[in-house]
Every structure is written in C-alpha cells, then in structure tokens.
PDB file of N, CA and C in Angstrom:
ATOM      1  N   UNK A   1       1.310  22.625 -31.332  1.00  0.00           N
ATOM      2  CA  UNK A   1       1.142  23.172 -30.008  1.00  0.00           C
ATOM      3  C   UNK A   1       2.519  23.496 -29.450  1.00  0.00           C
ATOM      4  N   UNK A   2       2.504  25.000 -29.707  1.00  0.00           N
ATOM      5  CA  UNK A   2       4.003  25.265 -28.753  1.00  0.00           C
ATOM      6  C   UNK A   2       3.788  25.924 -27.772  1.00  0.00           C
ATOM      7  N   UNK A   3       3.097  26.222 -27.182  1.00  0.00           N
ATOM      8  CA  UNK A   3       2.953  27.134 -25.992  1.00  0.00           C
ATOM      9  C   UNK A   3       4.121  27.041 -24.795  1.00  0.00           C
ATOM     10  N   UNK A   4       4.326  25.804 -24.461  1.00  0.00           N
ATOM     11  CA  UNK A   4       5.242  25.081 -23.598  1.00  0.00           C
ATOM     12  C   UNK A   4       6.401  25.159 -24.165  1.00  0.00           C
ATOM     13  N   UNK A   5       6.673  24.984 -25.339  1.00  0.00           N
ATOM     14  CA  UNK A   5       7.447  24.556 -26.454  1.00  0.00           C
ATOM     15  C   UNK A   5       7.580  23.057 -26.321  1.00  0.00           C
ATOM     16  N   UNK A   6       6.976  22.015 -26.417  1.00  0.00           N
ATOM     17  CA  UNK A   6       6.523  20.699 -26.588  1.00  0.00           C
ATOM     18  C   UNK A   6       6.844  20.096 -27.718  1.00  0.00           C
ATOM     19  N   UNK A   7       6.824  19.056 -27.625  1.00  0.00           N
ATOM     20  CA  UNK A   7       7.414  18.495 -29.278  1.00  0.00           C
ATOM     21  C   UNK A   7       5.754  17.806 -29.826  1.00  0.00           C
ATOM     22  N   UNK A   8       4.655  17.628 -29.549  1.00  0.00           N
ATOM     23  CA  UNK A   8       3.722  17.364 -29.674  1.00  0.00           C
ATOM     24  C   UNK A   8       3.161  18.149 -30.931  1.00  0.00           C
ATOM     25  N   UNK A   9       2.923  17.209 -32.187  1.00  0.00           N
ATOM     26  CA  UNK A   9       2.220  17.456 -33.112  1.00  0.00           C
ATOM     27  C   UNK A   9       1.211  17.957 -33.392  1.00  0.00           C
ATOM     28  N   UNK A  10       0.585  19.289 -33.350  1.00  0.00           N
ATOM     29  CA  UNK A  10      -0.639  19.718 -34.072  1.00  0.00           C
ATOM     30  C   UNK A  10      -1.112  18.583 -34.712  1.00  0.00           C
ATOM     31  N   UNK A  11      -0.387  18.192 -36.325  1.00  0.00           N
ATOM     32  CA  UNK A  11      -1.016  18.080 -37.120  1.00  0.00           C
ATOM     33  C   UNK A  11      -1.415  16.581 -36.565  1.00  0.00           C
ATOM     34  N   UNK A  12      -0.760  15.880 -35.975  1.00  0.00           N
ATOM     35  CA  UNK A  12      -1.366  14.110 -35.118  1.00  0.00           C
ATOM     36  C   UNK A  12      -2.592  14.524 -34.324  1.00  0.00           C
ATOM     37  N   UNK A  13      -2.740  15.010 -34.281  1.00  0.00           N
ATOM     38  CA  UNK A  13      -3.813  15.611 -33.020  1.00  0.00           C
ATOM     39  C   UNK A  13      -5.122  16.031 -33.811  1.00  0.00           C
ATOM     40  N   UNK A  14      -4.830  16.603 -34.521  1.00  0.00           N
ATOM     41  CA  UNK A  14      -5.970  17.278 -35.667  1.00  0.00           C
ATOM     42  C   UNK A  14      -5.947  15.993 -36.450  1.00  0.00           C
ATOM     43  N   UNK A  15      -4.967  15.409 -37.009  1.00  0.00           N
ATOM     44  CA  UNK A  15      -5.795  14.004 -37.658  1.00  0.00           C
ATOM     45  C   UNK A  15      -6.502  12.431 -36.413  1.00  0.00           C
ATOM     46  N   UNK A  16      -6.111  12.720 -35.562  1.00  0.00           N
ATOM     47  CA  UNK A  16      -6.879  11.946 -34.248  1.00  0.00           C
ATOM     48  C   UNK A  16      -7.995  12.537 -34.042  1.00  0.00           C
ATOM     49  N   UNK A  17      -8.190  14.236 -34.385  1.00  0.00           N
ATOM     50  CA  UNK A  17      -9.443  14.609 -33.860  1.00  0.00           C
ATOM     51  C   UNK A  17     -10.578  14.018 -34.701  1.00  0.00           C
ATOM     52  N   UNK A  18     -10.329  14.493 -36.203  1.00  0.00           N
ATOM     53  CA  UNK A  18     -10.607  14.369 -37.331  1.00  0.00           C
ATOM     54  C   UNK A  18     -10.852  13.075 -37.910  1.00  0.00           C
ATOM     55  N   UNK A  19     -10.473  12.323 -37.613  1.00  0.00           N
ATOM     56  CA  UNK A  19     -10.991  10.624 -38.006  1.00  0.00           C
ATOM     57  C   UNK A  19     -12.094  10.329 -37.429  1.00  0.00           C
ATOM     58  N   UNK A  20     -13.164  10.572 -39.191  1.00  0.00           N
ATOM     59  CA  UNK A  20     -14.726  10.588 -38.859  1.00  0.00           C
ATOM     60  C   UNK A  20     -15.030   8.710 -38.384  1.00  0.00           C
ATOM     61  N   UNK A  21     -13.954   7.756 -39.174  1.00  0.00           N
ATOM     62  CA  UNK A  21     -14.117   6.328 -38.830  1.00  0.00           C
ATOM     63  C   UNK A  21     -14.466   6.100 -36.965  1.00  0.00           C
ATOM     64  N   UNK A  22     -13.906   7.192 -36.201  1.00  0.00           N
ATOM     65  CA  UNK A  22     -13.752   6.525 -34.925  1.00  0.00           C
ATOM     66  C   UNK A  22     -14.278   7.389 -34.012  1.00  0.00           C
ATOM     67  N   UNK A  23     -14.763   6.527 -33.089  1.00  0.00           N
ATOM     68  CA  UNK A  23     -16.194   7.024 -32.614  1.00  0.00           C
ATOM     69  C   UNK A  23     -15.476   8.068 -30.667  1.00  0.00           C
ATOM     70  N   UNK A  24     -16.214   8.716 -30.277  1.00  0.00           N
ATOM     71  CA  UNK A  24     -15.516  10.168 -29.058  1.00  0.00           C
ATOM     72  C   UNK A  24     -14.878   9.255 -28.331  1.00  0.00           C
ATOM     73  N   UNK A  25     -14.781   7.716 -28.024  1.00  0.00           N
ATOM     74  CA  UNK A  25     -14.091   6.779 -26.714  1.00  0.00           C
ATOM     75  C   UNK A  25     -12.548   6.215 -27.648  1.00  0.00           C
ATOM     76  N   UNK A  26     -13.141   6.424 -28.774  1.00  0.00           N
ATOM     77  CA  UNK A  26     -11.759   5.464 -29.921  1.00  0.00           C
ATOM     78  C   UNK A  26     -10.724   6.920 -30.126  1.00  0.00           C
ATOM     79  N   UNK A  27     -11.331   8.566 -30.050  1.00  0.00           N
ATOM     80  CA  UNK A  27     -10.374   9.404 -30.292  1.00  0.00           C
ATOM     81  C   UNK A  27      -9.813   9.386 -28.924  1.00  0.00           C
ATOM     82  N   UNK A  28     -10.831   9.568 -27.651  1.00  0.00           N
ATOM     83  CA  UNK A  28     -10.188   9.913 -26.232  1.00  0.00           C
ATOM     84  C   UNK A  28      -9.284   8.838 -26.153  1.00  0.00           C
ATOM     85  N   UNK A  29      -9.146   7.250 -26.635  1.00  0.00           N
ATOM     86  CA  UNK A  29      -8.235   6.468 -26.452  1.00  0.00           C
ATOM     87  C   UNK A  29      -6.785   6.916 -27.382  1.00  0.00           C
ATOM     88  N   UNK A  30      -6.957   6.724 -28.576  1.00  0.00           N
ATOM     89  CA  UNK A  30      -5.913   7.082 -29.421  1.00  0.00           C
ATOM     90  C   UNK A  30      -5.232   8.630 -28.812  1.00  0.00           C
ATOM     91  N   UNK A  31      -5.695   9.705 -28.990  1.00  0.00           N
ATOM     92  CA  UNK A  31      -5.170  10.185 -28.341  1.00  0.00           C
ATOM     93  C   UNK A  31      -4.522  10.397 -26.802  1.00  0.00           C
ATOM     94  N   UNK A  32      -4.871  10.152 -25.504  1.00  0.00           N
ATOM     95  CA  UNK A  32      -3.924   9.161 -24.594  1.00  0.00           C
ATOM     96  C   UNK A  32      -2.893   8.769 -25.465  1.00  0.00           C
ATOM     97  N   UNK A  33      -3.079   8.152 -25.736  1.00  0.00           N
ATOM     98  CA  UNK A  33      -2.207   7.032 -25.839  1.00  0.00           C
ATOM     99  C   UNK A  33      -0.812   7.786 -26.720  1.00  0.00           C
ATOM    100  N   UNK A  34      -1.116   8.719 -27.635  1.00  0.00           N
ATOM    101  CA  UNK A  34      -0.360   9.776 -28.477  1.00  0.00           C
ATOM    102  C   UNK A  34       0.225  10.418 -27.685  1.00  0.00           C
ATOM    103  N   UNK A  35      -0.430  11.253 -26.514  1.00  0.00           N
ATOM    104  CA  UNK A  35       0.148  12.227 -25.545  1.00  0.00           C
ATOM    105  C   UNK A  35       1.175  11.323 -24.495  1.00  0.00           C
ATOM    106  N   UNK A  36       0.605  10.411 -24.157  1.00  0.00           N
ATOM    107  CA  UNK A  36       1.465   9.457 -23.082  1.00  0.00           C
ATOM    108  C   UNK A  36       2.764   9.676 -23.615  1.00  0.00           C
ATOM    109  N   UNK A  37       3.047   9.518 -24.656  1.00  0.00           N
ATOM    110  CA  UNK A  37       4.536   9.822 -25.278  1.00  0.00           C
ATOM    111  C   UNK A  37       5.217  11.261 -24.830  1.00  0.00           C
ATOM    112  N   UNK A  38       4.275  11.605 -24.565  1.00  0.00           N
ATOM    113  CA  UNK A  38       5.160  13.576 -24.346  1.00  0.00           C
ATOM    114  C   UNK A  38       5.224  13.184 -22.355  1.00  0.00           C
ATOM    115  N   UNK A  39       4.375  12.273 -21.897  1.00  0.00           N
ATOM    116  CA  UNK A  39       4.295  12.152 -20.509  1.00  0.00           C
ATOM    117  C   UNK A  39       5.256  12.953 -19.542  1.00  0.00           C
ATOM    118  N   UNK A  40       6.451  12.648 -19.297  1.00  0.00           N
ATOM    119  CA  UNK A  40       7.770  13.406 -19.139  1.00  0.00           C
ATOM    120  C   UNK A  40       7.668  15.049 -19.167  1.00  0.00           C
ATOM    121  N   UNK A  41       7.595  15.177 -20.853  1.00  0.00           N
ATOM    122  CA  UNK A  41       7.784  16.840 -21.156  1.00  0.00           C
ATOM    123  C   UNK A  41       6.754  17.427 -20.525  1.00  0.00           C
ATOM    124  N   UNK A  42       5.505  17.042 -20.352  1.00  0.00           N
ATOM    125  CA  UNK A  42       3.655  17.895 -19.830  1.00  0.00           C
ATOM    126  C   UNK A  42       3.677  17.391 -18.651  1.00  0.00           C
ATOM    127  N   UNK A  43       5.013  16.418 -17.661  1.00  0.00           N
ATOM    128  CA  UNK A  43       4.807  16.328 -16.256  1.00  0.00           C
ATOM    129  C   UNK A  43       5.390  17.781 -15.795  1.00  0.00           C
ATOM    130  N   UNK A  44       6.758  17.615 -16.573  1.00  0.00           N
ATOM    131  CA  UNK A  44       7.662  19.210 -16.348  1.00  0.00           C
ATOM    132  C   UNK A  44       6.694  20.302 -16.144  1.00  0.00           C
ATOM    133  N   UNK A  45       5.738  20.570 -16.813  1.00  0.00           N
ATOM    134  CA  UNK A  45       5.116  21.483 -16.536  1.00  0.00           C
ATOM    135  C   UNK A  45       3.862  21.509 -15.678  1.00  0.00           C
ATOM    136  N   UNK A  46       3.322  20.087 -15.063  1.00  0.00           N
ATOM    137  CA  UNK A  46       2.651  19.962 -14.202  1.00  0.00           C
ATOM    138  C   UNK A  46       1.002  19.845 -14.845  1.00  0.00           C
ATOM    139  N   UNK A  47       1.342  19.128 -16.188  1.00  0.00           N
ATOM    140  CA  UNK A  47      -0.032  19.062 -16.747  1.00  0.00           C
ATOM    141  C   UNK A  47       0.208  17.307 -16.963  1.00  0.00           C
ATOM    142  N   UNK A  48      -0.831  16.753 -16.824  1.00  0.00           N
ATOM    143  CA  UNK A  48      -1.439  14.994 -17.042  1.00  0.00           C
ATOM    144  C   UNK A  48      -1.910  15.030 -18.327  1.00  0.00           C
ATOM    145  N   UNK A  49      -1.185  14.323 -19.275  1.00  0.00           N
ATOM    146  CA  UNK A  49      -2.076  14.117 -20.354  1.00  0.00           C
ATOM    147  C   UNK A  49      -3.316  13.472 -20.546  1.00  0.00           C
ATOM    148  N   UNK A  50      -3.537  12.751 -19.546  1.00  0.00           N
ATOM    149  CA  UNK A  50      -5.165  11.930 -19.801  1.00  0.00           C
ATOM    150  C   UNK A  50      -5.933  13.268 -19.528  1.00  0.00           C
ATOM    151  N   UNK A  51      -5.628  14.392 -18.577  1.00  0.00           N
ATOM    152  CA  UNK A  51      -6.237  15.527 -18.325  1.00  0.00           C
ATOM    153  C   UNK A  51      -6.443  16.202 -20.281  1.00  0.00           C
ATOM    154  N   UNK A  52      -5.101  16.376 -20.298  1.00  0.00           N
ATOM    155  CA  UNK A  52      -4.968  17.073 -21.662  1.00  0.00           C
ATOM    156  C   UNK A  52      -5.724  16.473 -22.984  1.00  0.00           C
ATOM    157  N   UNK A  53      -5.975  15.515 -22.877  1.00  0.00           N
ATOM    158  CA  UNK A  53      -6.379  14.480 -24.082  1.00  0.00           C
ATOM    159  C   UNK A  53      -8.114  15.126 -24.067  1.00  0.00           C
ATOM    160  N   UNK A  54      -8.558  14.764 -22.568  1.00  0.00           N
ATOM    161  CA  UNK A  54      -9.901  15.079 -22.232  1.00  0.00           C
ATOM    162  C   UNK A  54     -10.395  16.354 -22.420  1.00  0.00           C
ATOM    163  N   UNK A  55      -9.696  17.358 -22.364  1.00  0.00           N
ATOM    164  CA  UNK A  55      -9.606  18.415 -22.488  1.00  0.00           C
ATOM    165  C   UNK A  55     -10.027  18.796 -24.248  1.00  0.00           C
ATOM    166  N   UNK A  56      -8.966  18.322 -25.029  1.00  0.00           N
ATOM    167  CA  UNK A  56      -8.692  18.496 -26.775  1.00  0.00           C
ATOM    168  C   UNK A  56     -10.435  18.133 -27.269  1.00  0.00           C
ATOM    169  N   UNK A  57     -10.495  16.610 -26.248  1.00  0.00           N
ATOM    170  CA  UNK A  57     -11.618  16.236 -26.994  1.00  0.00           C
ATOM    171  C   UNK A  57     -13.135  16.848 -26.526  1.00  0.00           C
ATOM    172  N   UNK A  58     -13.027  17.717 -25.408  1.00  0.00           N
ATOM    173  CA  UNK A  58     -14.111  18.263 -24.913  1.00  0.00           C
ATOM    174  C   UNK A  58     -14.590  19.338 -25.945  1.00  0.00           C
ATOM    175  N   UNK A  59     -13.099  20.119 -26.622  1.00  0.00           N
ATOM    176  CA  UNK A  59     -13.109  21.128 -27.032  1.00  0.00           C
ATOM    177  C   UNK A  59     -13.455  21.244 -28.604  1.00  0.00           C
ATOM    178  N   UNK A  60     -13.194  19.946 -28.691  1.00  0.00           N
ATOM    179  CA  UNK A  60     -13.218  19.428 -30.537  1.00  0.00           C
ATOM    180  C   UNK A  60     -14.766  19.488 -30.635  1.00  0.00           C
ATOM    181  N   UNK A  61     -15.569  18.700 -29.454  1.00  0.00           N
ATOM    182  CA  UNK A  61     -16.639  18.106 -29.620  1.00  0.00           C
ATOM    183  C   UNK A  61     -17.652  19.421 -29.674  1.00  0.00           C
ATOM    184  N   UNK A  62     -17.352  20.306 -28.422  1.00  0.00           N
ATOM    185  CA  UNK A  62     -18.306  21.572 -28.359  1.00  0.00           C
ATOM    186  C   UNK A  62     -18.211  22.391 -29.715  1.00  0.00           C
ATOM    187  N   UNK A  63     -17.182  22.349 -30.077  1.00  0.00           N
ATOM    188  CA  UNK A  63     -16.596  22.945 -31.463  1.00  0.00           C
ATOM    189  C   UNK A  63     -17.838  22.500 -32.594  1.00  0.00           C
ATOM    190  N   UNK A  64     -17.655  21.386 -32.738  1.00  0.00           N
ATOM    191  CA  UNK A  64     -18.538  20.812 -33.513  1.00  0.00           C
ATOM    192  C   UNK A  64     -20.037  21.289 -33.517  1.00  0.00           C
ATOM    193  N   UNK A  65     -20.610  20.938 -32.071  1.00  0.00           N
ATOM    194  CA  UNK A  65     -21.986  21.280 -32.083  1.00  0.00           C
ATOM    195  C   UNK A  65     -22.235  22.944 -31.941  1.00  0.00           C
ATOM    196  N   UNK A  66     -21.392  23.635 -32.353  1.00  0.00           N
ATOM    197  CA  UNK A  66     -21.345  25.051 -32.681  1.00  0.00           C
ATOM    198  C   UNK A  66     -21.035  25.465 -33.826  1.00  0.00           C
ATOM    199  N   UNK A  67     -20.201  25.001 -34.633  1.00  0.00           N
ATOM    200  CA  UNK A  67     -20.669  24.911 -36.503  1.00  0.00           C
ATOM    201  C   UNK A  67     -21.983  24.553 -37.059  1.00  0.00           C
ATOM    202  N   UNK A  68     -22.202  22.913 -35.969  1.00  0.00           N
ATOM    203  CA  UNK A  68     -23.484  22.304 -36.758  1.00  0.00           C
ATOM    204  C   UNK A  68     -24.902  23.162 -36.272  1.00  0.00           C
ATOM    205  N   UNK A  69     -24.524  24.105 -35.148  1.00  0.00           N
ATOM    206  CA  UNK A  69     -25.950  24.818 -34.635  1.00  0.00           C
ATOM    207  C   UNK A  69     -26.104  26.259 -35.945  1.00  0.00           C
ATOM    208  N   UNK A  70     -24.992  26.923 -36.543  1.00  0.00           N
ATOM    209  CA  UNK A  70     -25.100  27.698 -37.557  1.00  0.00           C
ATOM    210  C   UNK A  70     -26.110  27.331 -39.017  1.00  0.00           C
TER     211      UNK A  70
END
C-alpha cells in the first residue's frame, strides 16, 4: 500500500487477511494491532487505523462472499 507512500506491508496484510486458522475478530485484532505501528505515519494524514483495519476487513470479507456467490 503506497498511496500515501506508507511503509505498511501489502504482503503482512494479505497474510493477516488470509489466515484461514483465525476467525473475522482474531484478523480485525491482529491486524490493529499491525497498523497501530504505522499510528504516527496514517495520523499525518488524518486516517485512524482501527478505522483502516475495519475497513481492509470489511472489504476482504465482501470480497469473499462475491467469489463464493460465482
């Protein structure tokens, strides 16, 4: 994710999304908790990562039930 130019990992993010072991409250946690680290850089720009986290995982999830409806 560079949009911002952020130091925030795609590929951590896609393997947080992606870990079938852990259930939509264990990714929305792990991830928090991943982004909290950029906290600082995504205040600069006036974005909350618990916003942003909620967001990834809203988008992962609809994602999903739109492959599995094909």
């Amino acid at each position: 994710m560079n949009v911002f130019n952020l130091s925030i990992s795609k590929a951590e993010v896609y393997r947080i999304l992606h870990n079938s072991k852990s259930l939509r409250d264990q990714k929305t946690m792990e991830l928090k908790s991943y982004l909290s680290q950029f906290k600082d850089e995504l205040d600069a720009y006036g974005i909350d990562y618990a916003y942003l986290a909620s967001q990834f995982i809203k988008e992962y999830y609809a994602t999903q039930r739109t492959d599995n409806q094909s």
